[in-house]
N, C-alpha and C. Protein backbone atom coordinates (compact mmCIF):
# COMPACT_ATOMS: atom_id res chain seq x y z
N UNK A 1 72.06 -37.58 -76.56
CA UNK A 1 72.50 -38.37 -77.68
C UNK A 1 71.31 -39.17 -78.21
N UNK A 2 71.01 -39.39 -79.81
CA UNK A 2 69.85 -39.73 -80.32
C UNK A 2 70.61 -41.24 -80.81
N UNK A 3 69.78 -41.78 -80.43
CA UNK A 3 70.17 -43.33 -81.26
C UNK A 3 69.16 -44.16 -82.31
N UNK A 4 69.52 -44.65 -83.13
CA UNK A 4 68.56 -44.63 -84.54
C UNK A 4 67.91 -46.14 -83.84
N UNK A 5 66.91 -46.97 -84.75
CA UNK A 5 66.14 -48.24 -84.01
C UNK A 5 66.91 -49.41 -83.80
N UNK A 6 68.14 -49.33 -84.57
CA UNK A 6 69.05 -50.31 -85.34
C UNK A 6 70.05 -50.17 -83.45
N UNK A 7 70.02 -49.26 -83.32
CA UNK A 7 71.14 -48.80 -82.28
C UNK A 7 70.49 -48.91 -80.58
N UNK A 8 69.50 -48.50 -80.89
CA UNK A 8 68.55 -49.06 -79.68
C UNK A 8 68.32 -50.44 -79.45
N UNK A 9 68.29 -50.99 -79.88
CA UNK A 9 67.86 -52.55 -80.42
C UNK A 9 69.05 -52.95 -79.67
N UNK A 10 70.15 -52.83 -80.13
CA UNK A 10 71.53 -53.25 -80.04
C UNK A 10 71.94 -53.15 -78.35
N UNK A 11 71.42 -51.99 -77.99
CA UNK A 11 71.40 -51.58 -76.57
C UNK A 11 70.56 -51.88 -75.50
N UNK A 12 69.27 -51.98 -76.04
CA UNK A 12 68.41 -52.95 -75.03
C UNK A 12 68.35 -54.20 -75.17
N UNK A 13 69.41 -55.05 -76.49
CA UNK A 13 69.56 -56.36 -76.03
C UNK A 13 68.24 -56.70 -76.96
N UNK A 14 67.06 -56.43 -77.99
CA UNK A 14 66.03 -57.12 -78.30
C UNK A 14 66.00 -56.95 -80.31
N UNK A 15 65.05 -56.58 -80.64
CA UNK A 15 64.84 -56.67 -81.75
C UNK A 15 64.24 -55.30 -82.50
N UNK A 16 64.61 -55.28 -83.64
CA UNK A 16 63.94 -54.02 -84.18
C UNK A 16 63.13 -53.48 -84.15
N UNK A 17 62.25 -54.92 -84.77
CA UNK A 17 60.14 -54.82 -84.43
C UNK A 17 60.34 -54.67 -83.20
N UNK A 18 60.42 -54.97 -82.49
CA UNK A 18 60.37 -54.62 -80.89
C UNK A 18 60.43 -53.54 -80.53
N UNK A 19 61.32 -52.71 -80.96
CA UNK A 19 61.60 -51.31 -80.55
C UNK A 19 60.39 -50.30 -81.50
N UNK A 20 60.26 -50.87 -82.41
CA UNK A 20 59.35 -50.33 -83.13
C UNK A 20 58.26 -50.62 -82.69
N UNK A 21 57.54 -51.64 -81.87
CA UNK A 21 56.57 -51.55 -81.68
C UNK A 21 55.99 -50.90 -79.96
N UNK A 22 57.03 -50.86 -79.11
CA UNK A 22 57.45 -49.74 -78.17
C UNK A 22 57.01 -48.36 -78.30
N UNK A 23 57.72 -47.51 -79.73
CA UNK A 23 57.66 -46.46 -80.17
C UNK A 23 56.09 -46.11 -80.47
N UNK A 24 55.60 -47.16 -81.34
CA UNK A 24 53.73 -47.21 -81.73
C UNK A 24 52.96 -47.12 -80.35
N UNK A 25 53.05 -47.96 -79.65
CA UNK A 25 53.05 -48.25 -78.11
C UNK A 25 52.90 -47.08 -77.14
N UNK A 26 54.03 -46.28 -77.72
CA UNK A 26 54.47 -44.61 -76.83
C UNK A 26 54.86 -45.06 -75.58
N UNK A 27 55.54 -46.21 -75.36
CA UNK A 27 56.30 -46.47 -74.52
C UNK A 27 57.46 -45.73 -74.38
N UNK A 28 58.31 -45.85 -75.32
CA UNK A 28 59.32 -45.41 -75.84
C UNK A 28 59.06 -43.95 -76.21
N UNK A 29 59.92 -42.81 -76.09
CA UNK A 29 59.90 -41.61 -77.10
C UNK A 29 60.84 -41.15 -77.99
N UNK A 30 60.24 -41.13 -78.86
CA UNK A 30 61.02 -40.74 -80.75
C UNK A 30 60.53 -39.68 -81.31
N UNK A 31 61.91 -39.63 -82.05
CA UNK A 31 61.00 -38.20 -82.94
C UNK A 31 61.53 -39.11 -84.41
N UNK A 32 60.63 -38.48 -84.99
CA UNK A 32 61.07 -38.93 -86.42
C UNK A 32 61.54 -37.97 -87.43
N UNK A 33 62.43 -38.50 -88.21
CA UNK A 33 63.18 -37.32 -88.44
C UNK A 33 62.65 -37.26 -90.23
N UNK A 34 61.57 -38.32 -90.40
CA UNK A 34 61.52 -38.20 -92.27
C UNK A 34 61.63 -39.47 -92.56
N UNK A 35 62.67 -40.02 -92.30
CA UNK A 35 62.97 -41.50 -92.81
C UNK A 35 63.16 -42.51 -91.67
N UNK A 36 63.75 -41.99 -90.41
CA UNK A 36 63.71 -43.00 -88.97
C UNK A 36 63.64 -42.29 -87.95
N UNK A 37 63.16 -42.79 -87.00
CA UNK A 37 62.99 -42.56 -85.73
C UNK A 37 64.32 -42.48 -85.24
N UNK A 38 63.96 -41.46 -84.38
CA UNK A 38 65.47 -41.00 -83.10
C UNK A 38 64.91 -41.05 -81.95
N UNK A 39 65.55 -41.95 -81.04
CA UNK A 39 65.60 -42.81 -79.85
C UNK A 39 66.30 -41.52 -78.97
N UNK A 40 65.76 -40.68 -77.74
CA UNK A 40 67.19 -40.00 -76.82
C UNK A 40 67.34 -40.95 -75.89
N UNK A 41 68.63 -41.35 -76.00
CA UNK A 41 69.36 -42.19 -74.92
C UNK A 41 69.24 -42.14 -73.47
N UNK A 42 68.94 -40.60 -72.80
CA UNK A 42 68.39 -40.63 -71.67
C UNK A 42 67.30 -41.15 -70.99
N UNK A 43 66.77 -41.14 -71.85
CA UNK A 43 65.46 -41.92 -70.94
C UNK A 43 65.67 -43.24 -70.83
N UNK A 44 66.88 -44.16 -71.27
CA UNK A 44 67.01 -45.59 -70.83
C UNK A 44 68.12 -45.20 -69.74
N UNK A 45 68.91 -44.02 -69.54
CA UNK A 45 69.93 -43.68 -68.68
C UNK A 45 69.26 -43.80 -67.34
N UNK A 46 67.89 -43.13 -67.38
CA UNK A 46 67.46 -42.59 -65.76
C UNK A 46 66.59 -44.02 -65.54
N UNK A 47 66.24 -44.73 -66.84
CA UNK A 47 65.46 -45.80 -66.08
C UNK A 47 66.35 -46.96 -65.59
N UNK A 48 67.69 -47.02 -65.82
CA UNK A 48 68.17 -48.05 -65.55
C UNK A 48 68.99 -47.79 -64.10
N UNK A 49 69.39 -46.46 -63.79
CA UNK A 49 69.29 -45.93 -62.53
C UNK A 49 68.21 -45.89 -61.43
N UNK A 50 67.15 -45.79 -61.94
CA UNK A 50 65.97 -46.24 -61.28
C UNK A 50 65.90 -47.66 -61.20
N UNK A 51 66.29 -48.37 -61.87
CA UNK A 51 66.26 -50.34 -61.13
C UNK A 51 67.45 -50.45 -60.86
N UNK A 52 68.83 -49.92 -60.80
CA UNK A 52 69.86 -50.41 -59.23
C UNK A 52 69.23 -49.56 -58.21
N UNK A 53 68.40 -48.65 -58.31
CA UNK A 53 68.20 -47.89 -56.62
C UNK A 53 67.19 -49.01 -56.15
N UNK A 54 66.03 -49.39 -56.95
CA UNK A 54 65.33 -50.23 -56.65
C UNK A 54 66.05 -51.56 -56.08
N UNK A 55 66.39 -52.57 -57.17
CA UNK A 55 67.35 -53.32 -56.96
C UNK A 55 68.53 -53.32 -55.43
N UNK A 56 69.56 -52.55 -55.20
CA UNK A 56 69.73 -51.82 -53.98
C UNK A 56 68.67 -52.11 -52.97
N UNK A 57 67.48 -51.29 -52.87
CA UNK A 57 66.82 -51.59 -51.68
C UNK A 57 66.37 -52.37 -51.52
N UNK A 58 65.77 -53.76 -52.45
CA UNK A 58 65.46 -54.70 -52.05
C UNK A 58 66.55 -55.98 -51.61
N UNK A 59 67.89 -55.68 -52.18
CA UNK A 59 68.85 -56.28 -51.72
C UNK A 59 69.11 -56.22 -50.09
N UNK A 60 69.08 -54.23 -49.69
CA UNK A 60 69.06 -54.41 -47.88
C UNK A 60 67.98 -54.81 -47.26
N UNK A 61 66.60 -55.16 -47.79
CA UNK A 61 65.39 -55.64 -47.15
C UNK A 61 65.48 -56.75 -47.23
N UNK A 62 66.03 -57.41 -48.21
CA UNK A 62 66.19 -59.35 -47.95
C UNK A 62 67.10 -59.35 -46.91
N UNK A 63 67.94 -58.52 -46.75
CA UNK A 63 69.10 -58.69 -46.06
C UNK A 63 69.09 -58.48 -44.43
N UNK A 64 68.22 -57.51 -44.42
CA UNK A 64 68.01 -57.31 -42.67
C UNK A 64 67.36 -58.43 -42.02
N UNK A 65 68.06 -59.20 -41.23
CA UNK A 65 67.66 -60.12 -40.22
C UNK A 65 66.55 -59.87 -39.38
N UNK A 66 65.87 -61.07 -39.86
CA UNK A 66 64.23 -60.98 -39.13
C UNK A 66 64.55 -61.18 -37.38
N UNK A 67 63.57 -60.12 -36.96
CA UNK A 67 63.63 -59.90 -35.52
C UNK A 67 62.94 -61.47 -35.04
N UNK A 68 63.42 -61.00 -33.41
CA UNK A 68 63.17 -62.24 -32.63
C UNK A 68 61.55 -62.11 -31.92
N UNK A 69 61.27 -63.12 -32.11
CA UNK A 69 59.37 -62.60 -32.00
C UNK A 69 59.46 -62.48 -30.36
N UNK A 70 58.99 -61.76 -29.41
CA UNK A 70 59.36 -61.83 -28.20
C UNK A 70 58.01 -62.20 -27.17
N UNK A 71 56.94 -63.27 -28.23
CA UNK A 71 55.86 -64.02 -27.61
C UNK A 71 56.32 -65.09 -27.68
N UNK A 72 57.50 -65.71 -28.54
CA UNK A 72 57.84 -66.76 -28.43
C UNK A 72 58.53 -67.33 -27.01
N UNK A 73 57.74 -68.35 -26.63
CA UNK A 73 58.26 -68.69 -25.02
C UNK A 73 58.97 -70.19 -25.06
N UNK A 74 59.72 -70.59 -24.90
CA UNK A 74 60.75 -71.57 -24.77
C UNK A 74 60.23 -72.73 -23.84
N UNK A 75 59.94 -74.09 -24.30
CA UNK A 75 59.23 -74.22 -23.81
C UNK A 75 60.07 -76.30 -23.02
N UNK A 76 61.44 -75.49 -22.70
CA UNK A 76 62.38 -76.59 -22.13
C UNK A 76 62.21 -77.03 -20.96
């Protein structure tokens, strides 16, 4: 699915120039069709799947309980 700059904008939450300047950038990939750029929607699909997997693993790495240091000697 192709989404025009107006529609991208709308979807990443920012601004037109923004997306337009992404596209100049070649951050972004467009084709232009004559009069506007066409945005394919997939490539914000797989990147935003790629930051919950990310996201995800750094959630179970904060999460695993730091081991018990076993030089530590008690010293009662």
């Amino acid at each position: 699915m192709y989404l025009s700059v107006k529609e991208t904008a709308e979807y990443l939450s920012c601004s037109e120039s923004y997306v337009k300047t992404l596209i100049q950038e070649k951050k972004i990939r467009a084709l232009y069709d004559g009069t506007d750029y066409m945005i394919n929607k997939e490539q914000f699909t797989t990147h935003m799947k790629q930051m919950e997997k990310y996201k995800e693993l750094m959630e179970e790495v904060r999460s695993e309980p730091i081991p018990e240091d076993i030089d530590i000697k008690d010293e009662d």
